[in-house]
Protein backbone atom coordinates (compact mmCIF):
# COMPACT_ATOMS: atom_id res chain seq x y z
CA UNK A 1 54.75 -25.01 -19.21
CA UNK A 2 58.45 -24.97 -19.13
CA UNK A 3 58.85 -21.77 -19.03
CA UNK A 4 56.53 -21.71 -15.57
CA UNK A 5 58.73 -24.37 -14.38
CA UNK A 6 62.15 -22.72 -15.26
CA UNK A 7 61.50 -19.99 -12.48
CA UNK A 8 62.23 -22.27 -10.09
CA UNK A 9 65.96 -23.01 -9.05
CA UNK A 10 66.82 -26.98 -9.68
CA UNK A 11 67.56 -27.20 -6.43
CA UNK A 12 64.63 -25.33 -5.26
CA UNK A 13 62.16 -28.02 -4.32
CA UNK A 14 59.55 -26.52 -2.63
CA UNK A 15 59.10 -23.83 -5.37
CA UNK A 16 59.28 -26.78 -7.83
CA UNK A 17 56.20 -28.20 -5.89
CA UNK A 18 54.00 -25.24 -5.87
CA UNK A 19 54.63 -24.36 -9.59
CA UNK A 20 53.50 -28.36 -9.50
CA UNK A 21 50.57 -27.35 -7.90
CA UNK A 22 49.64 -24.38 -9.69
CA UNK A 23 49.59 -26.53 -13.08
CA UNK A 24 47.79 -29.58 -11.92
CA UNK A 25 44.51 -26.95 -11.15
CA UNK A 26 44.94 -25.55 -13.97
CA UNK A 27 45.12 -28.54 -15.98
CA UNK A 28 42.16 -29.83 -13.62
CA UNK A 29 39.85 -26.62 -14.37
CA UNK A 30 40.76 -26.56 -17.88
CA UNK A 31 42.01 -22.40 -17.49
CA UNK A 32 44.79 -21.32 -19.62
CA UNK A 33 48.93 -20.86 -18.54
CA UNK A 34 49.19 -17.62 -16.07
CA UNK A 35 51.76 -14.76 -17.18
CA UNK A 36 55.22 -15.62 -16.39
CA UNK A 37 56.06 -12.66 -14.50
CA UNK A 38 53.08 -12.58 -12.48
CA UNK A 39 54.48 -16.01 -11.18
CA UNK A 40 57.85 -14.97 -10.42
CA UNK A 41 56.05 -11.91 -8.74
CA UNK A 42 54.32 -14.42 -6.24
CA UNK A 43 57.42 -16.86 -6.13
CA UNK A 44 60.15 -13.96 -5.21
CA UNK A 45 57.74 -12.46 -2.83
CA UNK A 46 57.27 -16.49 -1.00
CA UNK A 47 53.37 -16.67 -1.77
CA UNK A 48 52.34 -19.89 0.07
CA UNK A 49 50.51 -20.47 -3.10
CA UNK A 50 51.62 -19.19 -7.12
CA UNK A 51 47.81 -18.24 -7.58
CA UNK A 52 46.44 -15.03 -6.72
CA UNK A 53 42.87 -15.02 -5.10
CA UNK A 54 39.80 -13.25 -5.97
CA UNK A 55 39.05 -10.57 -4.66
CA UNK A 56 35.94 -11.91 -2.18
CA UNK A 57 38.70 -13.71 -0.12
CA UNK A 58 40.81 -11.00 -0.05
CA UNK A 59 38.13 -8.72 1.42
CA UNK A 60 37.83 -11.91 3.81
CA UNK A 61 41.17 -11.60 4.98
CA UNK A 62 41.51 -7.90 5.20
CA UNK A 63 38.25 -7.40 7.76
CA UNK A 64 39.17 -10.69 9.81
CA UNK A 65 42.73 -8.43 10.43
CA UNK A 66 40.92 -5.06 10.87
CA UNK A 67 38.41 -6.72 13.30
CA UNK A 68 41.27 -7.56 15.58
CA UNK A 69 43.51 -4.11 15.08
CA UNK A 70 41.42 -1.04 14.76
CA UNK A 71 38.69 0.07 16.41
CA UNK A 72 35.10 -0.66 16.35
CA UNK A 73 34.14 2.39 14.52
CA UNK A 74 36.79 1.54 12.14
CA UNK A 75 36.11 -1.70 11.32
CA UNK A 76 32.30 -0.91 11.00
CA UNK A 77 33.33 1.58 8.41
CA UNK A 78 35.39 -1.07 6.28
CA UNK A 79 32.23 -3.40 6.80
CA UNK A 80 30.25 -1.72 5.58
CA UNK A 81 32.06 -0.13 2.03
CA UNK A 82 33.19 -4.14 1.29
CA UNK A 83 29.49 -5.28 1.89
CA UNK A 84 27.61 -2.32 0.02
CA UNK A 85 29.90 -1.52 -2.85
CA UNK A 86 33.35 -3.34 -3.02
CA UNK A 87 32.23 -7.18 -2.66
CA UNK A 88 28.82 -7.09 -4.78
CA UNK A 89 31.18 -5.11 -7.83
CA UNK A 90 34.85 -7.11 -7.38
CA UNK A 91 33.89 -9.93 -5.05
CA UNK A 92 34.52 -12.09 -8.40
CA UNK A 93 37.31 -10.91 -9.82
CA UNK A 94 40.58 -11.83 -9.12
CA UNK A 95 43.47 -9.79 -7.25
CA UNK A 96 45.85 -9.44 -10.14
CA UNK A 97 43.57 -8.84 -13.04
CA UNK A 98 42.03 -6.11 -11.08
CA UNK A 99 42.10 -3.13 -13.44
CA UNK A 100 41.17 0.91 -13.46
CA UNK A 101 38.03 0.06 -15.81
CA UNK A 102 36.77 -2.45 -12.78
CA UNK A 103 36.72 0.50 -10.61
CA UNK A 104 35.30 3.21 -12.98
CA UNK A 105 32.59 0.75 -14.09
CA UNK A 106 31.85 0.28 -10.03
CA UNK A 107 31.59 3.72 -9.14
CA UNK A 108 29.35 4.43 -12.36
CA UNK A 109 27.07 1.69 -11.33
CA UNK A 110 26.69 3.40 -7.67
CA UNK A 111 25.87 6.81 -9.65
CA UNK A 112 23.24 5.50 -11.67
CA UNK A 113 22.24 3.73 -8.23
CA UNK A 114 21.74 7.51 -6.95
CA UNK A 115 19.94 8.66 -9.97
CA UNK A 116 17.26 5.54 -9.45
CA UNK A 117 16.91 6.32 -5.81
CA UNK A 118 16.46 10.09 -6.83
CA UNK A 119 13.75 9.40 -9.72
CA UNK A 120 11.79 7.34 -7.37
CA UNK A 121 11.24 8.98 -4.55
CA UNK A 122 10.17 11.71 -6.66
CA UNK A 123 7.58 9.83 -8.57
CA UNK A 124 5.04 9.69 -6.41
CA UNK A 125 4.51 6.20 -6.91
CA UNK A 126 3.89 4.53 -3.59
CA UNK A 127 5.47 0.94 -4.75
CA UNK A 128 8.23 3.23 -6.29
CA UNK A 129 8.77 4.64 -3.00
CA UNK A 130 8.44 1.65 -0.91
CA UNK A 131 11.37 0.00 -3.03
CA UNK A 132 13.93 2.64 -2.09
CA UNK A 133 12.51 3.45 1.13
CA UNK A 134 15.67 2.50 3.47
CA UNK A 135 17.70 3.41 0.67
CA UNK A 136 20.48 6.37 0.91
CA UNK A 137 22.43 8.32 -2.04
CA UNK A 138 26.34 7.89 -1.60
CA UNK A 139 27.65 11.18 -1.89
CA UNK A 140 31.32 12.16 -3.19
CA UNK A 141 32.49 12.01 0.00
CA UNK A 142 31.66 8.07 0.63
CA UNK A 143 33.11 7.33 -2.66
CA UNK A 144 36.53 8.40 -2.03
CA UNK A 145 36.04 6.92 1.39
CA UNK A 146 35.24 3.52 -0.19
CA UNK A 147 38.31 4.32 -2.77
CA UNK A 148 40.32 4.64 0.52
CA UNK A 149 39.51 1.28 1.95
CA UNK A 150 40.10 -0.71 -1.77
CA UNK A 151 43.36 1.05 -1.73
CA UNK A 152 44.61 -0.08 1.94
CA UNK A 153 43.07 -3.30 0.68
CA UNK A 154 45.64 -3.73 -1.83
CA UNK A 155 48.67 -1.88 0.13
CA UNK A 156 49.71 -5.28 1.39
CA UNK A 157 49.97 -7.28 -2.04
CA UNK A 158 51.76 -4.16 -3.00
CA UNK A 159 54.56 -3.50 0.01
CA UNK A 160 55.15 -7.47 -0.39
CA UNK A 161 55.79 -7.30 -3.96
CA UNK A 162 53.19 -9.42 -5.12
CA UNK A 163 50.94 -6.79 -7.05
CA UNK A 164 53.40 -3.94 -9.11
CA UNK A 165 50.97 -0.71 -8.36
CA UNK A 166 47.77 -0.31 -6.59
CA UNK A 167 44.87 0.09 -8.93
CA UNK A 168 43.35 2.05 -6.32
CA UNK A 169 45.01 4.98 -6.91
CA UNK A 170 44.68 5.43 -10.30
CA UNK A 171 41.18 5.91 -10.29
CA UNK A 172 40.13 9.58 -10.65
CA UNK A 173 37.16 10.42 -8.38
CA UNK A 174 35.30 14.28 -9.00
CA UNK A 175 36.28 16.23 -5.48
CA UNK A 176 34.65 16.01 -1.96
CA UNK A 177 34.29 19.14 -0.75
CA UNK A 178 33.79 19.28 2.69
CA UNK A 179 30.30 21.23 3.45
CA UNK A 180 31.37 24.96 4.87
CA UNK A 181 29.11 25.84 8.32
CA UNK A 182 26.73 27.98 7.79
CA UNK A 183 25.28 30.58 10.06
CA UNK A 184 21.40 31.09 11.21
CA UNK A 185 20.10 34.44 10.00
CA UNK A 186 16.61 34.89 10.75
CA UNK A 187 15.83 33.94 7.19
CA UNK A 188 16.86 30.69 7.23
CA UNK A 189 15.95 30.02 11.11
CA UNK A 190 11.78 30.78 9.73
CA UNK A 191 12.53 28.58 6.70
CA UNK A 192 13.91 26.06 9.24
CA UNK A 193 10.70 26.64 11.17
CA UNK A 194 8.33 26.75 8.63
CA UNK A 195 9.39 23.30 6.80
CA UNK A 196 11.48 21.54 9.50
CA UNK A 197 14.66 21.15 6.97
CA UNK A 198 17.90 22.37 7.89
CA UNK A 199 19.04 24.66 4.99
CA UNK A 200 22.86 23.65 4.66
CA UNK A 201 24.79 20.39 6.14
CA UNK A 202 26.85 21.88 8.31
CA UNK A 203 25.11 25.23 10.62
CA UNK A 204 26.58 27.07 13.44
CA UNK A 205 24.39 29.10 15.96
CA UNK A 206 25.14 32.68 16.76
CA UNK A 207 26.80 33.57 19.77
CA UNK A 208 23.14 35.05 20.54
CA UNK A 209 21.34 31.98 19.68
CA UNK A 210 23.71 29.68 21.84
CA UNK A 211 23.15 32.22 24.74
CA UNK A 212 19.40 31.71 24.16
CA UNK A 213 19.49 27.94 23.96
CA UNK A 214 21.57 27.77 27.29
CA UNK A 215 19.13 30.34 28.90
CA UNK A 216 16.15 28.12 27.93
CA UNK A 217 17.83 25.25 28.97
CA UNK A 218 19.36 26.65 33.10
CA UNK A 219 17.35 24.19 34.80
CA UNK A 220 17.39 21.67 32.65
CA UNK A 221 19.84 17.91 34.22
CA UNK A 222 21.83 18.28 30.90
CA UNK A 223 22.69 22.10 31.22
CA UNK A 224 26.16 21.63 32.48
CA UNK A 225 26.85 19.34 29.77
CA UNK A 226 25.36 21.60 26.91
CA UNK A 227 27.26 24.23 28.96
CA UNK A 228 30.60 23.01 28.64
CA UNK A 229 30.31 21.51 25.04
CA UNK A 230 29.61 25.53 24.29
CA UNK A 231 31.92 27.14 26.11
CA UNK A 232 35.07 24.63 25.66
CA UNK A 233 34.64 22.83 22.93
CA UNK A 234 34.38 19.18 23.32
CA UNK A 235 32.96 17.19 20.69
CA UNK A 236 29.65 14.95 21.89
CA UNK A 237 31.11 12.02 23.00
CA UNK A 238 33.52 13.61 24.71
CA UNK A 239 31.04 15.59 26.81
CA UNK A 240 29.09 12.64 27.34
CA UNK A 241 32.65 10.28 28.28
CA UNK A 242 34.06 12.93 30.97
CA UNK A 243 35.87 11.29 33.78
CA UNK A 244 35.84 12.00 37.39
CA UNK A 245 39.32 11.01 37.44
CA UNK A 246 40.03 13.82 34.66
CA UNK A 247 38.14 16.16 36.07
CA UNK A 248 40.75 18.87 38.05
CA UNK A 249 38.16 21.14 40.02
CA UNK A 250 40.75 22.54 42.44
CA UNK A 251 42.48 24.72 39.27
CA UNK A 252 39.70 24.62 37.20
CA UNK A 253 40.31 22.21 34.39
CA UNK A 254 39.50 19.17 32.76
CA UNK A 255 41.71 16.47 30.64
CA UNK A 256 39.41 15.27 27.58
CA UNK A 257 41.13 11.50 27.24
CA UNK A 258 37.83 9.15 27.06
CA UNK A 259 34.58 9.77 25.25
CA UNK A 260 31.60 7.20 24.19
CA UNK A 261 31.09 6.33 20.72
CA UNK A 262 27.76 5.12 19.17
CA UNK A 263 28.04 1.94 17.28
CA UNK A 264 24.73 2.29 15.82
CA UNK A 265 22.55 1.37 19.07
CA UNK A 266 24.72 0.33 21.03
CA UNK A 267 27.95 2.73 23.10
CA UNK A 268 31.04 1.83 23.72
CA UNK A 269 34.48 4.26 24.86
CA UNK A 270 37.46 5.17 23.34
CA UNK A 271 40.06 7.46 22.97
CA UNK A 272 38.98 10.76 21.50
CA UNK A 273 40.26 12.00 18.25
CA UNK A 274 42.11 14.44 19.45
CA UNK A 275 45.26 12.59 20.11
CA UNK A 276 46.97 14.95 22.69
CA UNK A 277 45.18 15.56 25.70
CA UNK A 278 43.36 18.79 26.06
CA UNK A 279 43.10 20.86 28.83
CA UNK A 280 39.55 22.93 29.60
CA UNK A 281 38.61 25.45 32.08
CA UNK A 282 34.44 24.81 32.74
CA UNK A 283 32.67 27.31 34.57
CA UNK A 284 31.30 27.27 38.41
CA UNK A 285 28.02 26.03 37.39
CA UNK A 286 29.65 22.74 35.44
CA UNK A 287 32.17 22.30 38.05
CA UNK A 288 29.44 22.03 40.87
CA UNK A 289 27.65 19.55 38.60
CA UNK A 290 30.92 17.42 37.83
CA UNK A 291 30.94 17.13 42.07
CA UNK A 292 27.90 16.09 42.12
CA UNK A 293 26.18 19.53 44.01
CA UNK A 294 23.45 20.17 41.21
CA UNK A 295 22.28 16.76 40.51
CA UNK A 296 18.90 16.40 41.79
CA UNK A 297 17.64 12.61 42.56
CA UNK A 298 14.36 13.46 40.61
CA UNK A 299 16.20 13.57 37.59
CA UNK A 300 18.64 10.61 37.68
CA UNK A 301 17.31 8.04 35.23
CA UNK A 302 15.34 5.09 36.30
CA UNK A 303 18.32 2.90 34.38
CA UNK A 304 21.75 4.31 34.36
CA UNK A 305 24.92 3.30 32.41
CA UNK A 306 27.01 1.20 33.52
CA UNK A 307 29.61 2.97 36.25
CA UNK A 308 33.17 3.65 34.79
CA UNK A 309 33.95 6.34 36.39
CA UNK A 310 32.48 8.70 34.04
CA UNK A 311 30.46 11.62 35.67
CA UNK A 312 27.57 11.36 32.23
CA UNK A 313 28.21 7.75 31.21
CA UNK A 314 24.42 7.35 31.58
CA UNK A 315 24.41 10.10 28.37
CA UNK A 316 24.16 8.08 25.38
CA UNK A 317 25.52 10.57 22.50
CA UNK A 318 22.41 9.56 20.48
CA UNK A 319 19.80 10.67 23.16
CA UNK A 320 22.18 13.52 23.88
CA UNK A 321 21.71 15.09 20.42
CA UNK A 322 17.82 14.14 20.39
CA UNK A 323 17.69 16.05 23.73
CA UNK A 324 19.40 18.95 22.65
CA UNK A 325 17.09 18.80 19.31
CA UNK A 326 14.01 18.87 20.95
CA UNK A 327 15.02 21.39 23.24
CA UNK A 328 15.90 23.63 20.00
CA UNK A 329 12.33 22.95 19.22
CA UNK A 330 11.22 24.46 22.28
CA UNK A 331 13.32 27.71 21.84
CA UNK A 332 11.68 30.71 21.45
CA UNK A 333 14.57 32.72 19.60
CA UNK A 334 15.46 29.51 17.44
CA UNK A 335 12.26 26.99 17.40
């Protein structure tokens, strides 16, 4: 106990106080004497209190911040890794005695989670089933995704000196590949047909097939969207989030510096991801669309988005996609 209250300068009151503090809960709870360095850790980096906290109110802190400084997307990504796997595994244990086994024994635990989900669905037990019905495997990629968040979780105790090294990044994770695209030979396109599952993650159309598609598709309200997402490039939400005010008909161009995002049912905008602003030449048909020439009032829905300014704001990203799916369907060379 003297050796807690030797950190402190004699003049040093305050300090004095909190290392006061500190010993009167401890005393109080009946826990045994913290590590003298991880004290003068928290006193030389002016810790309000000489405790460190578990780690549920950290991951308090640390989405209250992110809910006012990144973007909704963001933050709903953070969310949910704290609520599904960080919180229920290290809610309890506290900041500084956070260790690499913590982590390994977390991510095991979410493995075996897999396995379970796996087994079950394959039983053919309905109750089986039922149990893991809304339930989803976390893939390799998630994991190091939730290893990310832990890890700018713990930045701040590090860069203010009250933590030596991030535990985060000690933890070995096996590698997320990203899935390569895949192209549609006929082969897979009839096993696509035949069963209704998409053979690989990621699959690109042939420059035949997306001629096809758009041919099936001329007449259809969307085509100049579909069109122009094809021929230039723009992600969905960008397509969907084009602005009149971006929109440069008289050369022949278009600025991509708003898109809607899905946050779950609900759309919102932002900036793309692209973070320079990209310029696009669409083709006559699209242009006459973005002034408005080949929009017939039969097809204008009975509830639009709200106006801001965006020529397809009514085109949820969602209902976009389930469009364009459906329409694949209907496809003689693809569906």
């Amino acid at each position: 106990m003297g050796d807690l209250l030797g950190i402190a300068e004699p003049d040093d009151d305050e300090t004095l106080g909190k290392i006061g503090d500190l010993l009167a809960r401890l005393i109080s709870d009946q826990r045994p004497l913290p590590e003298i360095d991880a004290v003068r850790r928290l006193v030389k980096a002016g810790a309000p209190v000489l405790e460190h906290p578990v780690m549920d109110a950290v991951f308090d802190a640390f989405l209250a911040l992110k809910n006012r400084t990144v973007s909704r997307n963001m933050y709903r990504s953070y969310e949910s890794h704290v609520r599904l796997y960080l919180r229920p595994h290290l809610g309890r244990v506290r900041r500084d005695r956070l260790r690499v086994g913590h982590l390994e024994a977390m991510f095991e635990a979410i493995v075996e989670r897999n396995e379970v989900i796996a087994e079950f669905r394959a039983s053919g037990d309905r109750r089986k089933i039922a149990a893991v019905k809304w339930q989803r495997p976390v893939g390799p990629a998630s994991l190091h995704r939730s290893k990310e968040t832990l890890r700018a979780i713990l930045r701040p105790a590090v860069d203010e000196g009250l933590l030596t090294h991030n535990v985060a990044k000690l933890v070995k994770l096996p590698a997320a590949e990203r899935p390569k695209p895949k192209l549609w030979p006929p082969e897979r396109v009839a096993l696509w047909q035949r069963t209704g599952k998409v053979p690989y993650p990621v699959m690109v159309w042939t420059k035949e097939q997306t001629g096809a598609f758009l041919d099936f598709v001329v007449n259809h309200p969307l085509y100049p969207l579909f069109h122009s997402i094809a021929h230039t490039g723009l992600r969905r939400g960008e397509g969907c989030g084009q602005r009149r005010s971006d929109t440069h008909l008289d050369v022949g161009a278009i600025e991509v510096t708003n898109q809607i995002v899905q946050y779950g049912w609900e759309t919102g905008q932002s900036k793309p991801k692209t973070p320079r602003r990209r310029a696009r030449s669409p083709s006559t048909r699209t242009r006459s669309w973005y002034c408005g020439c080949s929009w017939p009032a039969r097809t204008r829905p009975k509830r639009a988005w709200a106006t801001i300014g965006s020529r397809t704001t009514w085109c949820s990203p969602g209902r976009t996609t389930a469009r364009c799916t459906r329409l694949t369907w209907r496809t003689s060379s693809l569906g």
